[in-house]
N, C-alpha and C. Protein backbone atom coordinates (compact mmCIF):
# COMPACT_ATOMS: atom_id res chain seq x y z
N UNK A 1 -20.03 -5.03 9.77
CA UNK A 1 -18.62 -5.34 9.59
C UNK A 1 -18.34 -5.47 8.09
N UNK A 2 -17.38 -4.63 7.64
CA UNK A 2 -17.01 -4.77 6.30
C UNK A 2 -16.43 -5.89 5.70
N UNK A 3 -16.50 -6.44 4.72
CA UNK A 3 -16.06 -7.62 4.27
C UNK A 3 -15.04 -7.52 3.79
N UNK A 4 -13.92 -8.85 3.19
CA UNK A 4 -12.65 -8.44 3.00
C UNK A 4 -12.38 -7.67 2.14
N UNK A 5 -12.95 -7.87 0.79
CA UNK A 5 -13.33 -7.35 -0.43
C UNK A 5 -13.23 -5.97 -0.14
N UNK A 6 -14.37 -5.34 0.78
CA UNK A 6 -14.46 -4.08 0.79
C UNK A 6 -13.09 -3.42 1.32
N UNK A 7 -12.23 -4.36 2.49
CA UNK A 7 -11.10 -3.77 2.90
C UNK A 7 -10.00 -3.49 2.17
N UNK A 8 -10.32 -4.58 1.29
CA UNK A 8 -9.00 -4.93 0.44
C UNK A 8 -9.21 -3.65 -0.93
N UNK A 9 -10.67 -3.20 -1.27
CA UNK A 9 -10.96 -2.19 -1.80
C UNK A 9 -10.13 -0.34 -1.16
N UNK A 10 -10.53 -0.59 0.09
CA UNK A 10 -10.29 0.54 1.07
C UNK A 10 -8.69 0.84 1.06
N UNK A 11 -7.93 -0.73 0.88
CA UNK A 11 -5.99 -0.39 0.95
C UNK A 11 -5.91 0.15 -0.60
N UNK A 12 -6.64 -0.15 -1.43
CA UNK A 12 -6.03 -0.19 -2.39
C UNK A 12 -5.91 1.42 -3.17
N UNK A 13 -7.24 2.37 -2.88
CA UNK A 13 -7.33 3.25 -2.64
C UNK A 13 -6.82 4.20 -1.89
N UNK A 14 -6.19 4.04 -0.74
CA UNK A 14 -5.58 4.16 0.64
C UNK A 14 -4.02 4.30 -0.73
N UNK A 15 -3.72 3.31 -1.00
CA UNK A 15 -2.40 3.20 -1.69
C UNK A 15 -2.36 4.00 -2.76
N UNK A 16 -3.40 4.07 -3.54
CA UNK A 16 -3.02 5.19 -4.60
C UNK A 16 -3.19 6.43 -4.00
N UNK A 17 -3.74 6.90 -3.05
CA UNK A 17 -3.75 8.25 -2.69
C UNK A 17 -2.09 8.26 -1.97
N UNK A 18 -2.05 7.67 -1.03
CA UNK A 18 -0.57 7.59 -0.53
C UNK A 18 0.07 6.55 -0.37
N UNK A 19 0.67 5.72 -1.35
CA UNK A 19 1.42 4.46 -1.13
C UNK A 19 1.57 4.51 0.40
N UNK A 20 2.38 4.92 1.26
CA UNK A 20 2.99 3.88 2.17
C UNK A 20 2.14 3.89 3.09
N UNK A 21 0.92 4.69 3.19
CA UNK A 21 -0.20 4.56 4.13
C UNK A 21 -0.85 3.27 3.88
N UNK A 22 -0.93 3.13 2.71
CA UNK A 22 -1.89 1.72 2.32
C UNK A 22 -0.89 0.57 2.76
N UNK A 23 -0.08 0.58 2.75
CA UNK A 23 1.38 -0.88 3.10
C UNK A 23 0.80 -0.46 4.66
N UNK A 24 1.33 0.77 5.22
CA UNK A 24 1.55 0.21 6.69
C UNK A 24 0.43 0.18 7.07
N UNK A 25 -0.73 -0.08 6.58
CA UNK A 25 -2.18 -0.39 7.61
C UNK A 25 -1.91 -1.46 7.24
N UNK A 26 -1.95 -2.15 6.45
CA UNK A 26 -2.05 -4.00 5.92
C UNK A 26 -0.77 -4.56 6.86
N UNK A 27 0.54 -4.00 6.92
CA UNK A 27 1.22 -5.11 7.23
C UNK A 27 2.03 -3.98 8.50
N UNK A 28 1.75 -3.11 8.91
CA UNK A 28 2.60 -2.43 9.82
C UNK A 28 3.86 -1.87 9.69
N UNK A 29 4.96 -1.76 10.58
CA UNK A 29 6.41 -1.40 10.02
C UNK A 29 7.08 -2.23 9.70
N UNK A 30 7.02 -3.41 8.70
CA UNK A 30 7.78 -4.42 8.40
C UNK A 30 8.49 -3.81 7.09
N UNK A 31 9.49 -4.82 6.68
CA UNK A 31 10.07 -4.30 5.46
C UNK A 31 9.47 -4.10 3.96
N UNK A 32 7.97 -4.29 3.96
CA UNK A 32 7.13 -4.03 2.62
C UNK A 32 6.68 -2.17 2.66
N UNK A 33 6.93 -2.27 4.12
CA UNK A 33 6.40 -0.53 4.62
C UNK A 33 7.85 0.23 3.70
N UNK A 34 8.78 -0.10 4.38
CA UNK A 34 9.96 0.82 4.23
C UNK A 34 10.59 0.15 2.66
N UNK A 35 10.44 -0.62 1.78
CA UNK A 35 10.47 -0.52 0.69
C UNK A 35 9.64 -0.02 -0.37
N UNK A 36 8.36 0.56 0.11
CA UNK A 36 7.13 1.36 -0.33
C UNK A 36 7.62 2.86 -0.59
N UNK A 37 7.77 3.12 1.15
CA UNK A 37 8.21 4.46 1.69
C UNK A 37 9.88 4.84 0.27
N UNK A 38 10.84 3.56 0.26
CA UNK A 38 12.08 4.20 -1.09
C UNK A 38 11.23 4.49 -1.69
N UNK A 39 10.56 3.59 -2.86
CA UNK A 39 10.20 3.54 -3.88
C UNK A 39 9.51 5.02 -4.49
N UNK A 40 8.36 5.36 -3.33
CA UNK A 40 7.67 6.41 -3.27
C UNK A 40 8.54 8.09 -3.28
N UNK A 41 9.53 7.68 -2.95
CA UNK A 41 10.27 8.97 -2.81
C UNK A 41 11.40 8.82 -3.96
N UNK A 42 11.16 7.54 -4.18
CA UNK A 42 12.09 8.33 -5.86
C UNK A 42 11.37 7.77 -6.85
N UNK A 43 9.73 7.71 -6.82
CA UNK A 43 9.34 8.17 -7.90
C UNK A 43 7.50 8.09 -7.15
N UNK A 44 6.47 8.53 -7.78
CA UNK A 44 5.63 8.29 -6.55
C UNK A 44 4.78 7.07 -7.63
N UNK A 45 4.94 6.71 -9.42
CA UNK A 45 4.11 5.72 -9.74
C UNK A 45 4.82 4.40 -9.45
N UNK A 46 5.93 4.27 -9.08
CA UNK A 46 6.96 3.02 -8.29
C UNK A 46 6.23 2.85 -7.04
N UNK A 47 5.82 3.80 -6.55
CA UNK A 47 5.24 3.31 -4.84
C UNK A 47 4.15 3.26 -5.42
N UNK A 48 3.00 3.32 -6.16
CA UNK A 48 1.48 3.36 -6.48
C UNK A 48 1.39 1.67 -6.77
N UNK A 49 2.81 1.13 -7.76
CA UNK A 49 2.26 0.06 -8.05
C UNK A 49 2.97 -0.80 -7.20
N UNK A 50 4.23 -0.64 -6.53
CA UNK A 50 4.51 -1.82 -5.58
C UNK A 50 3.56 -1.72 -5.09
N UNK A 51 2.81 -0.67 -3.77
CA UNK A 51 1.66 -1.16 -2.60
C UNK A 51 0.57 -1.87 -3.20
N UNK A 52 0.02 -1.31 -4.43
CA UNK A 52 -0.95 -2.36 -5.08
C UNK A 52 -0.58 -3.84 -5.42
N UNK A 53 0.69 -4.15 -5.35
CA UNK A 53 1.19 -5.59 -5.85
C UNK A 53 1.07 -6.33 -4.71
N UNK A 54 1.77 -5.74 -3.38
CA UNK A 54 1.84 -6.08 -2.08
C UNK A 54 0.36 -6.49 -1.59
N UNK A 55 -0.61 -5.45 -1.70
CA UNK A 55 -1.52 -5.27 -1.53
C UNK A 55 -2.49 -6.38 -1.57
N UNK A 56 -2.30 -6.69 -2.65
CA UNK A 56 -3.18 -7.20 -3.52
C UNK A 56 -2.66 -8.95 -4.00
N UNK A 57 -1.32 -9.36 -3.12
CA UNK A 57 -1.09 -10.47 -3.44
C UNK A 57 -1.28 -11.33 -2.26
């Protein structure tokens, strides 16, 4: 079983390859998903660093 560390490694990666993939595994379709998903589509380093903030707080 992977440890959190490693998971929390796995979103974060997950997020820079595709922001809103990395949001909606961590928190599902809540509103951190679909403010990822704007961000990402009008600009894609706006969605790289919200999901890492989200992510990661």
């Amino acid at each position: 079983m992977p440890s959190n560390g490693t998971l929390t490694f796995i979103d974060i990666i997950l997020a820079i390859i595709l922001p809103p993939l990395g949001v909606f595994l961590k928190f599902g379709c809540k509103v951190e998903f679909w403010i990822c998903v704007l961000l990402t589509l009008l600009g894609w380093i706006p969605g790289i660093i919200y999901a890492v903030y989200v992510i990661t707080k």
